[in-house]
C-alpha atoms as a PDB file:
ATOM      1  CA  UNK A   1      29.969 -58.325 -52.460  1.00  0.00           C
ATOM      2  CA  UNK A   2      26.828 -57.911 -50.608  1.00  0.00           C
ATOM      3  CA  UNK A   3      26.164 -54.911 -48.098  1.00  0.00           C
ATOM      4  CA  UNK A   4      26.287 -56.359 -44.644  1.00  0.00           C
ATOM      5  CA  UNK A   5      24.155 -54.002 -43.068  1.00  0.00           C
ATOM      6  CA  UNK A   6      20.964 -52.714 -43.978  1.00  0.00           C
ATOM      7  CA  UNK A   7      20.875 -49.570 -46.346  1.00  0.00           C
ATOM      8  CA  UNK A   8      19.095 -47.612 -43.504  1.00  0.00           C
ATOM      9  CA  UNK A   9      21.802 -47.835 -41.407  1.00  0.00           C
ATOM     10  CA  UNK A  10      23.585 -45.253 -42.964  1.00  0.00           C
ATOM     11  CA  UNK A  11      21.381 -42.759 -41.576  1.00  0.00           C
ATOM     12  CA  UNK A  12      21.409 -44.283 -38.062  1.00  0.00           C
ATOM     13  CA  UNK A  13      23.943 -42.451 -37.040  1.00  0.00           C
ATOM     14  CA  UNK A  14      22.444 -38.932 -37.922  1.00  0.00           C
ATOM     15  CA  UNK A  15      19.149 -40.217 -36.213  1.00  0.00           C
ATOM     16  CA  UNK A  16      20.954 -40.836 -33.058  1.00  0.00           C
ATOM     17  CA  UNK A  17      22.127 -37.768 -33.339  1.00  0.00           C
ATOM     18  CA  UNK A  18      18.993 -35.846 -33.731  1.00  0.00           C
ATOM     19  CA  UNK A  19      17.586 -38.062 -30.893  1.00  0.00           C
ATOM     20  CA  UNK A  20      20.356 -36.894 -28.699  1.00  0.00           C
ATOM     21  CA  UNK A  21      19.575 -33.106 -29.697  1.00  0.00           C
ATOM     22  CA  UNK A  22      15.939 -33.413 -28.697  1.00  0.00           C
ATOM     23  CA  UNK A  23      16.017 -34.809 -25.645  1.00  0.00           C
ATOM     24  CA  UNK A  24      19.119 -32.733 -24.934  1.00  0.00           C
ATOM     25  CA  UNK A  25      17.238 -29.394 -25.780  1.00  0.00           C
ATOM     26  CA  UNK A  26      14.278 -30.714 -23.836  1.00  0.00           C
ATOM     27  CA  UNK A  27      15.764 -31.786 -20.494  1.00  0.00           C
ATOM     28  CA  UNK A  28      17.604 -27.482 -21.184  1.00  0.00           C
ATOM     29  CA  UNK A  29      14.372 -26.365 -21.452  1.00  0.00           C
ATOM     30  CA  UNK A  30      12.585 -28.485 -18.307  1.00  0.00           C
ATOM     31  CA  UNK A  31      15.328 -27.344 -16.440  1.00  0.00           C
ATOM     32  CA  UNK A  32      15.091 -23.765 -17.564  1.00  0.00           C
ATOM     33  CA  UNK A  33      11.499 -23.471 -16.683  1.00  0.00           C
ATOM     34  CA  UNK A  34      11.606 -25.422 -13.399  1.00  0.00           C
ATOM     35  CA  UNK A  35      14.185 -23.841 -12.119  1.00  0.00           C
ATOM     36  CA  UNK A  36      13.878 -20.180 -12.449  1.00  0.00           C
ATOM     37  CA  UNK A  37      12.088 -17.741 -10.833  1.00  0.00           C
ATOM     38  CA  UNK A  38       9.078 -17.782 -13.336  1.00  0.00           C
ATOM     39  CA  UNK A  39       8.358 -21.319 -11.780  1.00  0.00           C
ATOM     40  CA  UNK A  40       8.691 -20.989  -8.664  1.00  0.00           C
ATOM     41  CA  UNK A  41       7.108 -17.136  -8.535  1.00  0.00           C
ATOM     42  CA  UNK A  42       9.917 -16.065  -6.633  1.00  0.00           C
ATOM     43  CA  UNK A  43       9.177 -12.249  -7.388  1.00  0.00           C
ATOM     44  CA  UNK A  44       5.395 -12.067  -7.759  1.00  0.00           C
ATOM     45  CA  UNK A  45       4.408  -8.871  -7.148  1.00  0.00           C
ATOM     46  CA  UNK A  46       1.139  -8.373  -8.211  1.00  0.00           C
ATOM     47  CA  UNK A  47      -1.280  -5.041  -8.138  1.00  0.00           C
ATOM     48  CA  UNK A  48      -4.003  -5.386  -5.416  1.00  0.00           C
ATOM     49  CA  UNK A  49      -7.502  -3.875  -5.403  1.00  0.00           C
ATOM     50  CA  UNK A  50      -6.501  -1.397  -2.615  1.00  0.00           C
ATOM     51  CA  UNK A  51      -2.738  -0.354  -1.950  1.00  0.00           C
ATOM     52  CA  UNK A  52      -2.136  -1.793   1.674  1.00  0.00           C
ATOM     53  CA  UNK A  53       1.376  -0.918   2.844  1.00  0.00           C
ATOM     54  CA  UNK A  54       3.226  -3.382   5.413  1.00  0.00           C
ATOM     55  CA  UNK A  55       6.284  -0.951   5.333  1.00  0.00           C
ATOM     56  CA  UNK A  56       3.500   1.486   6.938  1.00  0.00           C
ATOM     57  CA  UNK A  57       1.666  -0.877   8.983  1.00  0.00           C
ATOM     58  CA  UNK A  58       3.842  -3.188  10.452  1.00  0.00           C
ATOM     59  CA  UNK A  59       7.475  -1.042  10.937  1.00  0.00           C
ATOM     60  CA  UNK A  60       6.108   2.253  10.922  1.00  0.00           C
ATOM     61  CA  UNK A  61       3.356   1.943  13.191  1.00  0.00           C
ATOM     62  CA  UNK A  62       4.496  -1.028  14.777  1.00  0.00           C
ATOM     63  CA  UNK A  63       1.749  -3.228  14.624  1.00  0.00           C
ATOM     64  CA  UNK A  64       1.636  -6.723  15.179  1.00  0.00           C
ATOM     65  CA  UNK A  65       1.328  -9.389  12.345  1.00  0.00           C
ATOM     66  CA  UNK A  66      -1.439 -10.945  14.730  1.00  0.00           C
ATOM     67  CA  UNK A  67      -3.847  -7.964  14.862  1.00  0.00           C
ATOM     68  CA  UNK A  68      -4.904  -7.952  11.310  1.00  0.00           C
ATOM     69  CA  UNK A  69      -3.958 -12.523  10.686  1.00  0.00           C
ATOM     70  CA  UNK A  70      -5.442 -13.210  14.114  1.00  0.00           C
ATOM     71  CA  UNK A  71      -5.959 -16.719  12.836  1.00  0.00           C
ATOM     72  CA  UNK A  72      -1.903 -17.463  12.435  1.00  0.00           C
ATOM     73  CA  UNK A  73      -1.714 -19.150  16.018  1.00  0.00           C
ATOM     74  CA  UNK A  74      -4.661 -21.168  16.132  1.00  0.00           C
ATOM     75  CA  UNK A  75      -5.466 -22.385  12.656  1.00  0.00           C
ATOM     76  CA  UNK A  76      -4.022 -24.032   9.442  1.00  0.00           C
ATOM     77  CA  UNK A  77      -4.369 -20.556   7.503  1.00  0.00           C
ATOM     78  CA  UNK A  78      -3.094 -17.333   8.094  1.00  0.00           C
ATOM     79  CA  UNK A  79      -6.273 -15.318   7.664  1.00  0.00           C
ATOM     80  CA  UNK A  80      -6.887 -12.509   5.095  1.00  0.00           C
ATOM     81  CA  UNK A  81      -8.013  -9.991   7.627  1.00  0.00           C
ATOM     82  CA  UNK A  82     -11.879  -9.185   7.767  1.00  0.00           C
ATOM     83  CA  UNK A  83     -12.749  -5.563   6.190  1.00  0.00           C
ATOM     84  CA  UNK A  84     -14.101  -4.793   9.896  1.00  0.00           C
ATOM     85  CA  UNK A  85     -10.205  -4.988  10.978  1.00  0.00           C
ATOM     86  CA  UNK A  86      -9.367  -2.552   8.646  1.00  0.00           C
ATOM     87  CA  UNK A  87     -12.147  -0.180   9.754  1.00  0.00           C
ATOM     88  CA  UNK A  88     -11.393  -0.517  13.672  1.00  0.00           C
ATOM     89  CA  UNK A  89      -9.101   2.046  12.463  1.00  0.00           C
ATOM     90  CA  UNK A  90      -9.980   3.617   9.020  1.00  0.00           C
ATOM     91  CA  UNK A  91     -13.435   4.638  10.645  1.00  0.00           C
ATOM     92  CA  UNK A  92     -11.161   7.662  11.831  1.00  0.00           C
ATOM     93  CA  UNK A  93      -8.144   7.619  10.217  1.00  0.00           C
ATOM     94  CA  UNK A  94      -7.951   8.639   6.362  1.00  0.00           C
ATOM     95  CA  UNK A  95     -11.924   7.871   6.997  1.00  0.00           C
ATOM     96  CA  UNK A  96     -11.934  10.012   3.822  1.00  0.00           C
ATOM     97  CA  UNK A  97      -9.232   8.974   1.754  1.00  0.00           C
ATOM     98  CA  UNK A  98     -10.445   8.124  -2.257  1.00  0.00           C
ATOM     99  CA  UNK A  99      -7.834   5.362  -2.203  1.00  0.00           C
ATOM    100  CA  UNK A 100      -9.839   3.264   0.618  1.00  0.00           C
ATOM    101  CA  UNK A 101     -12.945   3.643  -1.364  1.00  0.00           C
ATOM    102  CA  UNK A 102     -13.347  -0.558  -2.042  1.00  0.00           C
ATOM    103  CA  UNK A 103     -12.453  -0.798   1.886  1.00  0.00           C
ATOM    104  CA  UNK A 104     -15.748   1.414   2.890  1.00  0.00           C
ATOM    105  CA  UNK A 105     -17.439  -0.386   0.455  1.00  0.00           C
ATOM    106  CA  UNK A 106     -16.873  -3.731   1.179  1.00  0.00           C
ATOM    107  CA  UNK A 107     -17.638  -3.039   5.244  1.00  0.00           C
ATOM    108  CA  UNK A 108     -20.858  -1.424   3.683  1.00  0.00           C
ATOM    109  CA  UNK A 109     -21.957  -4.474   1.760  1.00  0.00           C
ATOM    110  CA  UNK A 110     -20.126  -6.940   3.451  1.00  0.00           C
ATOM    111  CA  UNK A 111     -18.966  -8.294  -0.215  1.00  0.00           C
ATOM    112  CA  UNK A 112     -14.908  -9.119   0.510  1.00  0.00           C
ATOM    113  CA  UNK A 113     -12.256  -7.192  -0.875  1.00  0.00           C
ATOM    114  CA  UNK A 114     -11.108  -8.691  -3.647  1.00  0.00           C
ATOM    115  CA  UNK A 115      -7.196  -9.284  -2.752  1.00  0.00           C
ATOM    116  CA  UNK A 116      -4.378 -11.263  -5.045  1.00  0.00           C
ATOM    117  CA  UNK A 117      -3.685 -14.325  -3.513  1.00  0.00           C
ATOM    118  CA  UNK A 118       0.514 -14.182  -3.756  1.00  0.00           C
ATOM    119  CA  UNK A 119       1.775 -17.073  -1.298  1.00  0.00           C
ATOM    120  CA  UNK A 120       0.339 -20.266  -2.879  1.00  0.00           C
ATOM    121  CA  UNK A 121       0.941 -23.954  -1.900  1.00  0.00           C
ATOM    122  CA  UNK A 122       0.052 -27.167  -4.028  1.00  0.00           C
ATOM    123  CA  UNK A 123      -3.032 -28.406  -3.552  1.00  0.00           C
ATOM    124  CA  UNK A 124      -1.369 -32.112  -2.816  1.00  0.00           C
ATOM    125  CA  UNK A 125       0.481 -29.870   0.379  1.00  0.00           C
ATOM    126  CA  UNK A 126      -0.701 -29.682   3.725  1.00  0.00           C
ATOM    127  CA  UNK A 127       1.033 -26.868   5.650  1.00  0.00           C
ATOM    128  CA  UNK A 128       0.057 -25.721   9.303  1.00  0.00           C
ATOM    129  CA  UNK A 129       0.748 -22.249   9.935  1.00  0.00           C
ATOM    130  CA  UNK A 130      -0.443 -22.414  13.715  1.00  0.00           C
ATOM    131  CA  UNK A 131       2.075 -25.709  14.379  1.00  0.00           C
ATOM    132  CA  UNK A 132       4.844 -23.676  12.620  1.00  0.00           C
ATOM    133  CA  UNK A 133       4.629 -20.397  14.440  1.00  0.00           C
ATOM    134  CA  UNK A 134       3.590 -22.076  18.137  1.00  0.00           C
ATOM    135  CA  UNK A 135       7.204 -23.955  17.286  1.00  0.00           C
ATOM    136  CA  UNK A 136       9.527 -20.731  16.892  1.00  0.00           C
ATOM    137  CA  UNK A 137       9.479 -20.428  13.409  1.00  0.00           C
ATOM    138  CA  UNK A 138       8.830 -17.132  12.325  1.00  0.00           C
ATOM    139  CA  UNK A 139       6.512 -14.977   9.636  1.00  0.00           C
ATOM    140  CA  UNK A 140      10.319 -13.616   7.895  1.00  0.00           C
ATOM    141  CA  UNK A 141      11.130 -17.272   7.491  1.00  0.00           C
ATOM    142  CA  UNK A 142       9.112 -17.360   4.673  1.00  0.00           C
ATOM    143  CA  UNK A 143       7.914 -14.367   3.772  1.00  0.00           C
ATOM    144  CA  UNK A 144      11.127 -12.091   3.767  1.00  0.00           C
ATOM    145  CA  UNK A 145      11.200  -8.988   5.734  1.00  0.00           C
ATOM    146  CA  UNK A 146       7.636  -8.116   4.979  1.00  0.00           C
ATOM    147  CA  UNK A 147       7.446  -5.664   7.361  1.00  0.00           C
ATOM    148  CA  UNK A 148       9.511  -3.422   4.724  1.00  0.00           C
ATOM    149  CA  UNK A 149       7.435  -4.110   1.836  1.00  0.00           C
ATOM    150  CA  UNK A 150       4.910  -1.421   0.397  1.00  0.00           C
ATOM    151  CA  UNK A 151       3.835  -3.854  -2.717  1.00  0.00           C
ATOM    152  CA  UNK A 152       4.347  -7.340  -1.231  1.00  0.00           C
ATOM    153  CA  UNK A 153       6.184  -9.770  -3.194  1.00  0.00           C
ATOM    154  CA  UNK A 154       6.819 -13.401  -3.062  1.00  0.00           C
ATOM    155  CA  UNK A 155      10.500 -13.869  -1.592  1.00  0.00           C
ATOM    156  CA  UNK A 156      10.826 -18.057  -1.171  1.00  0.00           C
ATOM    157  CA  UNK A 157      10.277 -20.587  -3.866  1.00  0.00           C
ATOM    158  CA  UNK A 158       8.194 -22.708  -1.469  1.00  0.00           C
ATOM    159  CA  UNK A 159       9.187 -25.573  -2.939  1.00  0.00           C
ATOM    160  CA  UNK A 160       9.999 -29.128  -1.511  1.00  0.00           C
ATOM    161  CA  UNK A 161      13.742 -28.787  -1.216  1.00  0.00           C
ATOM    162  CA  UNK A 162      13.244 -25.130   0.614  1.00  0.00           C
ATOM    163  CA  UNK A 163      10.829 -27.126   3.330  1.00  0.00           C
ATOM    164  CA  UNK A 164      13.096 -30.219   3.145  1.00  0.00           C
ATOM    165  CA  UNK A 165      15.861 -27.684   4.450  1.00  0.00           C
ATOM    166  CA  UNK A 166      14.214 -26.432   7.377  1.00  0.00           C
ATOM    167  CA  UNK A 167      12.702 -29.976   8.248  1.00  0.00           C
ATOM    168  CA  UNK A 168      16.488 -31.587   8.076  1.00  0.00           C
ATOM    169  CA  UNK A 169      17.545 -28.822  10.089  1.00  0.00           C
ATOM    170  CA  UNK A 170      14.850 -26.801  12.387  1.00  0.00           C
ATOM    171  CA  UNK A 171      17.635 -26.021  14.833  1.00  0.00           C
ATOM    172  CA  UNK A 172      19.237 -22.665  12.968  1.00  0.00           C
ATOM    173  CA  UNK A 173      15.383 -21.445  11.797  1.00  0.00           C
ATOM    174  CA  UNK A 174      14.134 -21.544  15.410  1.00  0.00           C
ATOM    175  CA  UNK A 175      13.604 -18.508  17.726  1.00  0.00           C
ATOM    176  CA  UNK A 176      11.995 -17.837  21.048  1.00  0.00           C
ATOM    177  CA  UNK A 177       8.207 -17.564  20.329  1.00  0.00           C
ATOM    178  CA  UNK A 178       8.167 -14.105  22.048  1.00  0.00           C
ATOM    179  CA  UNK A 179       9.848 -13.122  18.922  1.00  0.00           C
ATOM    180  CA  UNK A 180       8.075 -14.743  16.362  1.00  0.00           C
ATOM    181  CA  UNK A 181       6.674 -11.533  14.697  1.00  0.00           C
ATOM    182  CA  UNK A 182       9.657  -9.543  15.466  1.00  0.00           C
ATOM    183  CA  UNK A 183      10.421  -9.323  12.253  1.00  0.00           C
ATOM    184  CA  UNK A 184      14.037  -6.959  12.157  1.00  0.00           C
ATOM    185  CA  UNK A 185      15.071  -9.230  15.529  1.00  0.00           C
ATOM    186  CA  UNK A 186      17.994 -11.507  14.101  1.00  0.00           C
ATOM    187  CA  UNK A 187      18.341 -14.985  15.942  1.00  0.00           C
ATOM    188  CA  UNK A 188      22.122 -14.817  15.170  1.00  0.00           C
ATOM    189  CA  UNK A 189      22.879 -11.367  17.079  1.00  0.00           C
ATOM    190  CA  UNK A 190      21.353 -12.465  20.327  1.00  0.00           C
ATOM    191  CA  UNK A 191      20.944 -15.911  20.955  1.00  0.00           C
ATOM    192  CA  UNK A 192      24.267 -18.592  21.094  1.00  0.00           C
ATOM    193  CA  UNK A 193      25.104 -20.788  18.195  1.00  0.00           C
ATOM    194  CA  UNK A 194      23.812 -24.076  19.932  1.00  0.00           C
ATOM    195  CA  UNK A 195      20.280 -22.747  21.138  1.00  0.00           C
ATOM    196  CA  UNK A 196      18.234 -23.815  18.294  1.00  0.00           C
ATOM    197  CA  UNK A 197      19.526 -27.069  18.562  1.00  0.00           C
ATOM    198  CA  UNK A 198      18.520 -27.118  22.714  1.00  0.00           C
ATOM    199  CA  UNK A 199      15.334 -26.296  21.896  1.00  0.00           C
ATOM    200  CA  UNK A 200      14.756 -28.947  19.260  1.00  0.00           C
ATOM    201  CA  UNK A 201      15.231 -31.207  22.187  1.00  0.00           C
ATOM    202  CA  UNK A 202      13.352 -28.969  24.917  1.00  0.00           C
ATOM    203  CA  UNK A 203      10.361 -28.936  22.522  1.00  0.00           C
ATOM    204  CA  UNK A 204      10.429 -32.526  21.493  1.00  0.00           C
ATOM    205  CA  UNK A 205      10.886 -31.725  17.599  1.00  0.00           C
ATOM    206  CA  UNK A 206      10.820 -35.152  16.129  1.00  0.00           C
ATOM    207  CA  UNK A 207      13.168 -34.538  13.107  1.00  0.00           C
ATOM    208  CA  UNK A 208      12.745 -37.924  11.710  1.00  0.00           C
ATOM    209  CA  UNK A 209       9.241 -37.487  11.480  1.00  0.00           C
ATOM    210  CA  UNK A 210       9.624 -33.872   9.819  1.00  0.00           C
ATOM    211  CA  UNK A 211      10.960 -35.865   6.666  1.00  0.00           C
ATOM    212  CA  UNK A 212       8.392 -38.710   6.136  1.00  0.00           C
ATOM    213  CA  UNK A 213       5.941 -37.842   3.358  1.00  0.00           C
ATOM    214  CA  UNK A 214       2.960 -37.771   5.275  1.00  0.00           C
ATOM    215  CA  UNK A 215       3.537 -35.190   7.168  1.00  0.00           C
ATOM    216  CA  UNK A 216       3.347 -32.737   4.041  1.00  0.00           C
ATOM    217  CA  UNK A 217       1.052 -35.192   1.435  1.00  0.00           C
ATOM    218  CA  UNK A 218      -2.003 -36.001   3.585  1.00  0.00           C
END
């Protein structure tokens, strides 16, 4: 009697199950690289040119997030702050120190200081830092308690689903814009549990429109 099938169907069913294994281990591995920190740089901490402390800077001495990114409320990009901001005080203070050598250099030549770029967003992204910060959302929001941070590090993935979040539901990431770079001030300890949501409809916050695609791909 004649073989009804095909003698290369004997191996189809150890084909199948290679197939199965490949894509298996490959959809384990997209996952695994898409989805951890590595991807989304959750924890980039790189070494920059000239050790700049915002543990000193902004809790210690108290100042402002706006003094040195005096951009933040008025334009797209928070600012990298000129070399000349940094000298308003370093002309007397640590005027000397070896570890602000690049800084006196760079306000001598006017070359920039080289800084590591650690907060990055796709090129195919358009995000506003002025509409965001003029519309209570605040610098920790994104950037973690900063103001505690000697070596700055990358806290929030920054990806779609983390700004899909907040978009869905600006109400609980909202403060009053007094507050904005009060970084330690905690929404939750002093305002009620419905006052985000008021001022979503005080302010006019179109939530709809927060979701279409255009207002992030442009």
């Amino acid at each position: 009697m004649s073989d009804i099938f095909p003698k290369w169907t004997n191996q189809l069913p150890a084909k199948v199950l290679l197939g199965a294994a490949l894509v298996g281990t490959g959809v384990v591995a997209g996952m695994w690289y898409y989805l951890t920190p590595k991807y989304s740089r959750v924890g980039y901490q790189p070494v920059q040119p000239v050790p700049f402390s915002h543990a000193v800077h902004a809790d210690q001495l108290g100042i402002d997030c706006r003094y040195c990114h005096n951009a933040v409320e008025k334009s797209w990009y928070s600012n990298v702050p000129a070399t000349s901001t940094c000298m308003n005080c370093h002309t007397q203070v640590l005027k000397d120190d070896p570890r602000l050598e690049l800084v006196r250099d760079s306000f001598k030549t006017g070359q920039p200081i080289p800084w590591v770029q650690i907060h990055i967003t796709p090129d195919f992204v358009y995000f506003n830092h002025s509409v965001h910060v003029n519309r209570g959302i605040s610098c920790v929001k994104c950037h973690g308690p900063i103001n505690h941070m000697d070596e700055v590090h990358q806290v929030q993935p920054l990806s779609m689903t983390f700004c899909l979040d907040c978009h869905r539901h600006p109400g609980p990431n909202l403060r009053p814009l007094d507050k904005i770079t009060a970084l330690d001030w905690k929404p939750e300890e002093h305002l009620p549990s419905n006052w985000g949501q008021q001022r979503v409809k005080e302010w006019n916050i179109d939530v709809p429109a927060l979701e279409n695609c255009s207002t992030c791909h442009r």
